[in-house]
PDB file of N, CA and C in Angstrom:
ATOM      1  N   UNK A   1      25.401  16.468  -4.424  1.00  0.00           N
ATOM      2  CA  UNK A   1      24.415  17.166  -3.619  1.00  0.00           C
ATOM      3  C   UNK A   1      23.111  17.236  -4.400  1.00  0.00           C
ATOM      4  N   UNK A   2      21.770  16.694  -3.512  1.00  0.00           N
ATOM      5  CA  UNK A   2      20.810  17.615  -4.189  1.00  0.00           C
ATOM      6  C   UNK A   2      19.862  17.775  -3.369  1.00  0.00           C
ATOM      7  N   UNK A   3      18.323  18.823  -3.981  1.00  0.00           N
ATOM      8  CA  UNK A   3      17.336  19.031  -3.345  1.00  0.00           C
ATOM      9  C   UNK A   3      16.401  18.785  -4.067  1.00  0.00           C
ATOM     10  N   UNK A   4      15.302  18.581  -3.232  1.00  0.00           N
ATOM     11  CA  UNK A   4      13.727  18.904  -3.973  1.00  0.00           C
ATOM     12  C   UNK A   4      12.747  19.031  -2.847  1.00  0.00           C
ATOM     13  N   UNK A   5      11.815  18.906  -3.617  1.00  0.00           N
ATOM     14  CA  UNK A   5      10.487  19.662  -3.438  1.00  0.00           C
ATOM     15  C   UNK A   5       8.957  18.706  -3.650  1.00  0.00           C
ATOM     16  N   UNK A   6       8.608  18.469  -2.108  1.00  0.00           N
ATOM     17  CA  UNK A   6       6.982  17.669  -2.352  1.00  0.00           C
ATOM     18  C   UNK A   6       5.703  18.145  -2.182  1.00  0.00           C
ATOM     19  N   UNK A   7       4.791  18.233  -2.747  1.00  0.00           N
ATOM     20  CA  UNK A   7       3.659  18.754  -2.567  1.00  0.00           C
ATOM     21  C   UNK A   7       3.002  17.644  -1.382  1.00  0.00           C
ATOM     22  N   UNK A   8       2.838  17.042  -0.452  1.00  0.00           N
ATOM     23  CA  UNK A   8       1.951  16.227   0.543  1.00  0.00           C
ATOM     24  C   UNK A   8       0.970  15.927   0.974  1.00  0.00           C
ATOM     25  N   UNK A   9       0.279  15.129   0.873  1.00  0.00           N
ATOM     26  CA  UNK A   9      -1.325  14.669   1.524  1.00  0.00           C
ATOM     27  C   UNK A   9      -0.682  13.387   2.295  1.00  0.00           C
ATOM     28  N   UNK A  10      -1.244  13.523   3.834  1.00  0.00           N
ATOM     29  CA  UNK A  10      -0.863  12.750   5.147  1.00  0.00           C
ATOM     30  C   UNK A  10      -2.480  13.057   5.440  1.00  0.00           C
ATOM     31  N   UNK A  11      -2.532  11.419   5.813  1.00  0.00           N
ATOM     32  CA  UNK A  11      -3.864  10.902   6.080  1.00  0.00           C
ATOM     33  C   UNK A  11      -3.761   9.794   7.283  1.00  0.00           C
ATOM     34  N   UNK A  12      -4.389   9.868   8.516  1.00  0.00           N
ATOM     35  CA  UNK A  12      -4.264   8.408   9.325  1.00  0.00           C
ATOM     36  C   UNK A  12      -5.458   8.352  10.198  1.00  0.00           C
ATOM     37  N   UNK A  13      -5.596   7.496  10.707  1.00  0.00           N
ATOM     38  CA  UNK A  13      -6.937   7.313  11.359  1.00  0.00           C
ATOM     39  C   UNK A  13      -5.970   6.697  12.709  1.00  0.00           C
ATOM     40  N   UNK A  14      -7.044   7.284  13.887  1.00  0.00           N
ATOM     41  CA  UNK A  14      -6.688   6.352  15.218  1.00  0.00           C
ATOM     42  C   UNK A  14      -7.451   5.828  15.719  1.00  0.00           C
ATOM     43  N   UNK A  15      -7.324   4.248  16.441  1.00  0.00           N
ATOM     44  CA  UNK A  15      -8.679   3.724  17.285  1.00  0.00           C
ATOM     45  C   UNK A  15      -7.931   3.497  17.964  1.00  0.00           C
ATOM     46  N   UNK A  16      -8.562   3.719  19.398  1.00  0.00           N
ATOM     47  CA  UNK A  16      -7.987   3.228  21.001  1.00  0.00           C
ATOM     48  C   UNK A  16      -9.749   2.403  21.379  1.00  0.00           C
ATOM     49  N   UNK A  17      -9.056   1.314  21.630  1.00  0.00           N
ATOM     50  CA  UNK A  17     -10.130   0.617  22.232  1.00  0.00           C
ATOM     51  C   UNK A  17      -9.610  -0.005  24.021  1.00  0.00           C
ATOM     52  N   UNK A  18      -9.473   0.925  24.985  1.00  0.00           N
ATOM     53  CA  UNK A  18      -9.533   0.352  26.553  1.00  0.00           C
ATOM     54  C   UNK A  18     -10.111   0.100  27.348  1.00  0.00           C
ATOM     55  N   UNK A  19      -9.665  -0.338  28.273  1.00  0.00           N
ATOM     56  CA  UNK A  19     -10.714  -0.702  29.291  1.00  0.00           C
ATOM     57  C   UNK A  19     -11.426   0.140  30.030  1.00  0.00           C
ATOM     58  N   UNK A  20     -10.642   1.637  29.918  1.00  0.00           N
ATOM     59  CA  UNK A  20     -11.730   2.262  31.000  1.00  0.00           C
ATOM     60  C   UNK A  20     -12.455   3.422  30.072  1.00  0.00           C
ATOM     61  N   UNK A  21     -12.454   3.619  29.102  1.00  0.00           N
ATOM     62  CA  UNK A  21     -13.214   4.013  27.846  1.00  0.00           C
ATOM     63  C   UNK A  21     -12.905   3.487  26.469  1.00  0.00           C
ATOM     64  N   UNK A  22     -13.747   4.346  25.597  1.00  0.00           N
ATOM     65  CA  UNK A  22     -13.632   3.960  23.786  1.00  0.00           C
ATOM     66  C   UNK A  22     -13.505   5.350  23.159  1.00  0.00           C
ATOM     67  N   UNK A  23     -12.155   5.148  22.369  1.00  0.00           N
ATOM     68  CA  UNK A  23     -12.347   6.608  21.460  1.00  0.00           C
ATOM     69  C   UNK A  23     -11.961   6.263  20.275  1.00  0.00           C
ATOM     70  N   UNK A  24     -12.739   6.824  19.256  1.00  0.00           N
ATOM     71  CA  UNK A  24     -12.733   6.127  17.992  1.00  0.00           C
ATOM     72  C   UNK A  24     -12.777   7.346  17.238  1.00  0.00           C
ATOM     73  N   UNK A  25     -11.569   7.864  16.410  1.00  0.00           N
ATOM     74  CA  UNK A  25     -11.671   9.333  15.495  1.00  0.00           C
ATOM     75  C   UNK A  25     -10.398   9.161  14.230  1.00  0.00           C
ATOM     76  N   UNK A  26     -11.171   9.688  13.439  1.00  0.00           N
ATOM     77  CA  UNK A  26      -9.916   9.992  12.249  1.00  0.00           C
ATOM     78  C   UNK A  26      -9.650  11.450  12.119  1.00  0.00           C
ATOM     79  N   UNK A  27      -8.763  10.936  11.649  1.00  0.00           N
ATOM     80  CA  UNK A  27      -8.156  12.977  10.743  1.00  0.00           C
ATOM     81  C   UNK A  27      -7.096  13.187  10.023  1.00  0.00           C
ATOM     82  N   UNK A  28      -6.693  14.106   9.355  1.00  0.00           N
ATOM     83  CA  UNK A  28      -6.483  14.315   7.947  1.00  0.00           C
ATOM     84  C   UNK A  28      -5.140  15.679   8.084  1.00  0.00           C
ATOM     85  N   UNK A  29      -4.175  15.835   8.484  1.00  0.00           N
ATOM     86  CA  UNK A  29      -3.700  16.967   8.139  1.00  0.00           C
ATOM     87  C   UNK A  29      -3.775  17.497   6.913  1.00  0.00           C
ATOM     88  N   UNK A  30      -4.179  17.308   6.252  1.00  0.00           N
ATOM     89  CA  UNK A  30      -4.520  18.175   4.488  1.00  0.00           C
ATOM     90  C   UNK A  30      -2.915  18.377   3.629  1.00  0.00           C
ATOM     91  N   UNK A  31      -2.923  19.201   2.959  1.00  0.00           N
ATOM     92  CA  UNK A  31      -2.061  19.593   1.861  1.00  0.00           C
ATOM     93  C   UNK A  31      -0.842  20.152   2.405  1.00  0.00           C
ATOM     94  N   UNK A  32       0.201  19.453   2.309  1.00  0.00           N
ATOM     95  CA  UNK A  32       1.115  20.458   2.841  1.00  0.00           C
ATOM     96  C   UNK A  32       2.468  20.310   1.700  1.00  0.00           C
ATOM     97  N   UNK A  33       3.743  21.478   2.055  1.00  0.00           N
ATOM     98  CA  UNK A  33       4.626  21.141   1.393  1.00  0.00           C
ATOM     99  C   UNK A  33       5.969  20.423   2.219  1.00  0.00           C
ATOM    100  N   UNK A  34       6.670  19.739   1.329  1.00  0.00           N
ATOM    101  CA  UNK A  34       7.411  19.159   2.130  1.00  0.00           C
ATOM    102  C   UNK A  34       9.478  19.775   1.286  1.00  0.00           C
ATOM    103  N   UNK A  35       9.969  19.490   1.808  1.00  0.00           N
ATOM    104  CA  UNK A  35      11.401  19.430   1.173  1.00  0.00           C
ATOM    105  C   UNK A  35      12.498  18.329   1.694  1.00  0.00           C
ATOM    106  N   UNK A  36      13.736  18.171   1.206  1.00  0.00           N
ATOM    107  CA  UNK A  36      15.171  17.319   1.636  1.00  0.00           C
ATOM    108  C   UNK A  36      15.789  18.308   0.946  1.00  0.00           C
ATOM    109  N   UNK A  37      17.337  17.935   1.134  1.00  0.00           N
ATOM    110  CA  UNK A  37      18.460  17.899   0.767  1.00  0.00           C
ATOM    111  C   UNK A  37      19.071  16.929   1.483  1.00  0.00           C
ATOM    112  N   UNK A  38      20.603  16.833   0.323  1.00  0.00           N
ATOM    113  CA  UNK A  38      21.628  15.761   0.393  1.00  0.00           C
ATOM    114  C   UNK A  38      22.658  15.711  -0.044  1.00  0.00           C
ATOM    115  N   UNK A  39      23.566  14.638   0.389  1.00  0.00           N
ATOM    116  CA  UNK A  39      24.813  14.596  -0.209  1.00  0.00           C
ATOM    117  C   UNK A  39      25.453  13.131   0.035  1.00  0.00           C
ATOM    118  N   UNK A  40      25.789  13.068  -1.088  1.00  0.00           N
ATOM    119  CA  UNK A  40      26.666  11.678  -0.742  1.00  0.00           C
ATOM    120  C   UNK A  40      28.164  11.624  -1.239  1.00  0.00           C
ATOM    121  N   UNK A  41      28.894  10.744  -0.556  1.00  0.00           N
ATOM    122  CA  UNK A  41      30.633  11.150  -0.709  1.00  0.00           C
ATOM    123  C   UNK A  41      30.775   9.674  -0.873  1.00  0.00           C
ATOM    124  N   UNK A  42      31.573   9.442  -2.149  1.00  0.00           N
ATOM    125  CA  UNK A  42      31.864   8.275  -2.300  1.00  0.00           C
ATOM    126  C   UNK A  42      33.889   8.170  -1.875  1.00  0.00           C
ATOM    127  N   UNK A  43      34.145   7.307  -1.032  1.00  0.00           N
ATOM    128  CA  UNK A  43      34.997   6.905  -0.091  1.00  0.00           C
ATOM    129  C   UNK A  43      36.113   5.789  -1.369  1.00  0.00           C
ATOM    130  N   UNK A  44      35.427   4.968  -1.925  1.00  0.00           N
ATOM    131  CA  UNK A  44      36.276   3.706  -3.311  1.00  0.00           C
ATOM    132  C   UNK A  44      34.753   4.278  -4.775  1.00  0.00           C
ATOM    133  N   UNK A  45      35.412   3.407  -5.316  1.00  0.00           N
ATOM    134  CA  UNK A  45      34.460   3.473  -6.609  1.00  0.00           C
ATOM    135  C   UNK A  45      33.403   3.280  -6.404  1.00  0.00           C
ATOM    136  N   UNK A  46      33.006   2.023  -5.230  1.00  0.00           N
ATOM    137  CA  UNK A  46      31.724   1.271  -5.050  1.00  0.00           C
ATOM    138  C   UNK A  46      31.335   1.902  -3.659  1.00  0.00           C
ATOM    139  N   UNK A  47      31.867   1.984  -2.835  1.00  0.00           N
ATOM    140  CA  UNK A  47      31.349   2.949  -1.299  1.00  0.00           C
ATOM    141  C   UNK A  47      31.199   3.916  -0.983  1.00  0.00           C
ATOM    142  N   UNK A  48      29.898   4.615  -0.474  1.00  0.00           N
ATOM    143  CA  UNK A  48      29.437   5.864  -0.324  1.00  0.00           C
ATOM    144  C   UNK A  48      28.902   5.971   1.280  1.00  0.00           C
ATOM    145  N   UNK A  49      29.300   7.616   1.749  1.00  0.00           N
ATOM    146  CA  UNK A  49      28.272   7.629   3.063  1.00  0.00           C
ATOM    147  C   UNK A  49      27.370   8.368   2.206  1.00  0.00           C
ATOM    148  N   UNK A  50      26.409   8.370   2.924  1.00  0.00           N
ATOM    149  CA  UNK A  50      24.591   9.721   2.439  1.00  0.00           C
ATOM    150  C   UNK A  50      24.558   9.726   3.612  1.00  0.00           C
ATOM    151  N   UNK A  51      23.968  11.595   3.928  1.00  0.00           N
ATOM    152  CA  UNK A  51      23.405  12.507   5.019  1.00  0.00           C
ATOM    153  C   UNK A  51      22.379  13.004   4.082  1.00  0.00           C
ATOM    154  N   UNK A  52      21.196  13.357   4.681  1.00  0.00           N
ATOM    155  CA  UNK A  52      20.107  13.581   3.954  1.00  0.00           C
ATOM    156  C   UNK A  52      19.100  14.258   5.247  1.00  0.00           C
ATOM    157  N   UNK A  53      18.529  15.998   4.998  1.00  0.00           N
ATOM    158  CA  UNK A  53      17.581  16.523   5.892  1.00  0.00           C
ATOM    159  C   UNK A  53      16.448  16.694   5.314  1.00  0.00           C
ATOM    160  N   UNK A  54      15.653  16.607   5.736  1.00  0.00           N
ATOM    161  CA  UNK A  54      13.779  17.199   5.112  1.00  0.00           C
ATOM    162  C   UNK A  54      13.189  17.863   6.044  1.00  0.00           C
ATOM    163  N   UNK A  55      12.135  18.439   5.902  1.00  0.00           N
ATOM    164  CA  UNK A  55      11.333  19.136   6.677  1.00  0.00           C
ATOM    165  C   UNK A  55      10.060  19.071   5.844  1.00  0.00           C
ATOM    166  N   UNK A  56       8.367  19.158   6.858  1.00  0.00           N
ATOM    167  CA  UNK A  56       7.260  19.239   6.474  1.00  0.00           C
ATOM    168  C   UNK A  56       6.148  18.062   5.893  1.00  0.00           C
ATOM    169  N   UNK A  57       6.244  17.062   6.999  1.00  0.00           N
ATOM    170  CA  UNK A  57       6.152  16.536   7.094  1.00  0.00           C
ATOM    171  C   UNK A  57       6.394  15.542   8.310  1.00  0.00           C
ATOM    172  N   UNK A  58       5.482  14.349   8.377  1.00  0.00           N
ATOM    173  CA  UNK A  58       5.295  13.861   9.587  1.00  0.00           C
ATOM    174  C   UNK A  58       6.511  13.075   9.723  1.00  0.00           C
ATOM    175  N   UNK A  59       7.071  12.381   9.038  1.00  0.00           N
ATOM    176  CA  UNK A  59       8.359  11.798   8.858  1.00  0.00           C
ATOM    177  C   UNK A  59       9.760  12.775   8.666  1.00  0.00           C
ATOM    178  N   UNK A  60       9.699  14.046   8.665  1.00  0.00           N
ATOM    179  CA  UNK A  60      10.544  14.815   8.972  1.00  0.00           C
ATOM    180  C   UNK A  60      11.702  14.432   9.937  1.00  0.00           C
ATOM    181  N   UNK A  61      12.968  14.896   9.527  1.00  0.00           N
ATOM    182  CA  UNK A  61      14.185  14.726  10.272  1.00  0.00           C
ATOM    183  C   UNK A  61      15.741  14.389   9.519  1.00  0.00           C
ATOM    184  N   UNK A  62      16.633  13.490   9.675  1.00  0.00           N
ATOM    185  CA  UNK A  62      17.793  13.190   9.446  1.00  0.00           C
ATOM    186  C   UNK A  62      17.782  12.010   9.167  1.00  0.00           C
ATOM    187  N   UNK A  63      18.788  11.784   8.171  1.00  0.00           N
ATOM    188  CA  UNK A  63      18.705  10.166   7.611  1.00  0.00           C
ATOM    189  C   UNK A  63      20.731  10.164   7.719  1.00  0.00           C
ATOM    190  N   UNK A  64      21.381   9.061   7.765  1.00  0.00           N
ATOM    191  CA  UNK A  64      22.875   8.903   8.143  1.00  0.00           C
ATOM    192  C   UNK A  64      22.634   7.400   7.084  1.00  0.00           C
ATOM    193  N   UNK A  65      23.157   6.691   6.090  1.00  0.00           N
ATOM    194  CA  UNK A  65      23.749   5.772   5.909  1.00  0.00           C
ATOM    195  C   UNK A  65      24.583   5.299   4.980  1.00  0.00           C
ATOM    196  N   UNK A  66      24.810   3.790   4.622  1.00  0.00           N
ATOM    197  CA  UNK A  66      26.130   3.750   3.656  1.00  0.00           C
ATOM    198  C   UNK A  66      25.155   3.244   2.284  1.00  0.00           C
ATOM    199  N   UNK A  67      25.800   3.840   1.088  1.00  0.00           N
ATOM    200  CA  UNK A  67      25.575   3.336  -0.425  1.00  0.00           C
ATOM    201  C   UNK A  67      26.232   2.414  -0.812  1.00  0.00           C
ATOM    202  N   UNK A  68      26.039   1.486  -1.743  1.00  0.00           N
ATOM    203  CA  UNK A  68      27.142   0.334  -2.489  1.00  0.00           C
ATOM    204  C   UNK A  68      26.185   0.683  -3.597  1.00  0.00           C
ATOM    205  N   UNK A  69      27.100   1.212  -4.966  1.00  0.00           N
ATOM    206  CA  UNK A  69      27.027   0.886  -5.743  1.00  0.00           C
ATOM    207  C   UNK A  69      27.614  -0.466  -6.905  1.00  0.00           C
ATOM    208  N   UNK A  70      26.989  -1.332  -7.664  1.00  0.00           N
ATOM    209  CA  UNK A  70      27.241  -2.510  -7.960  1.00  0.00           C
ATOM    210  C   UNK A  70      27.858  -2.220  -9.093  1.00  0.00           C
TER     211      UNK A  70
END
């Protein structure tokens, strides 16, 4: 199991260029904090599942997959 801890700067710009107008703007959500936790269960010596949550952030959510260690 573990956790941590991100300090964050998320930056993106958008352009829409259509046909029935033009909007052209950037912006910046600023400083934020972010976190995960996790765990991984190894199944043989070499095979693992990982579950993994975060929050705070634009990529926020749930992660599900398998490890191989070599």
């Amino acid at each position: 199991m573990y956790a941590a801890a991100a300090l964050a700067y998320n930056s993106f710009s958008y352009c829409y260029n259509g046909s029935d107008y033009d909007y052209i703007s950037g912006e910046s959500s600023g400083v934020g904090l972010a976190g995960q936790a996790g765990a991984r269960y190894y199944f043989t010596d070499h095979l693992a599942v990982n579950v993994e949550v975060g929050g705070g952030t634009f990529a926020s959510g749930g992660k599900i997959g398998l490890s191989y260690k070599f």
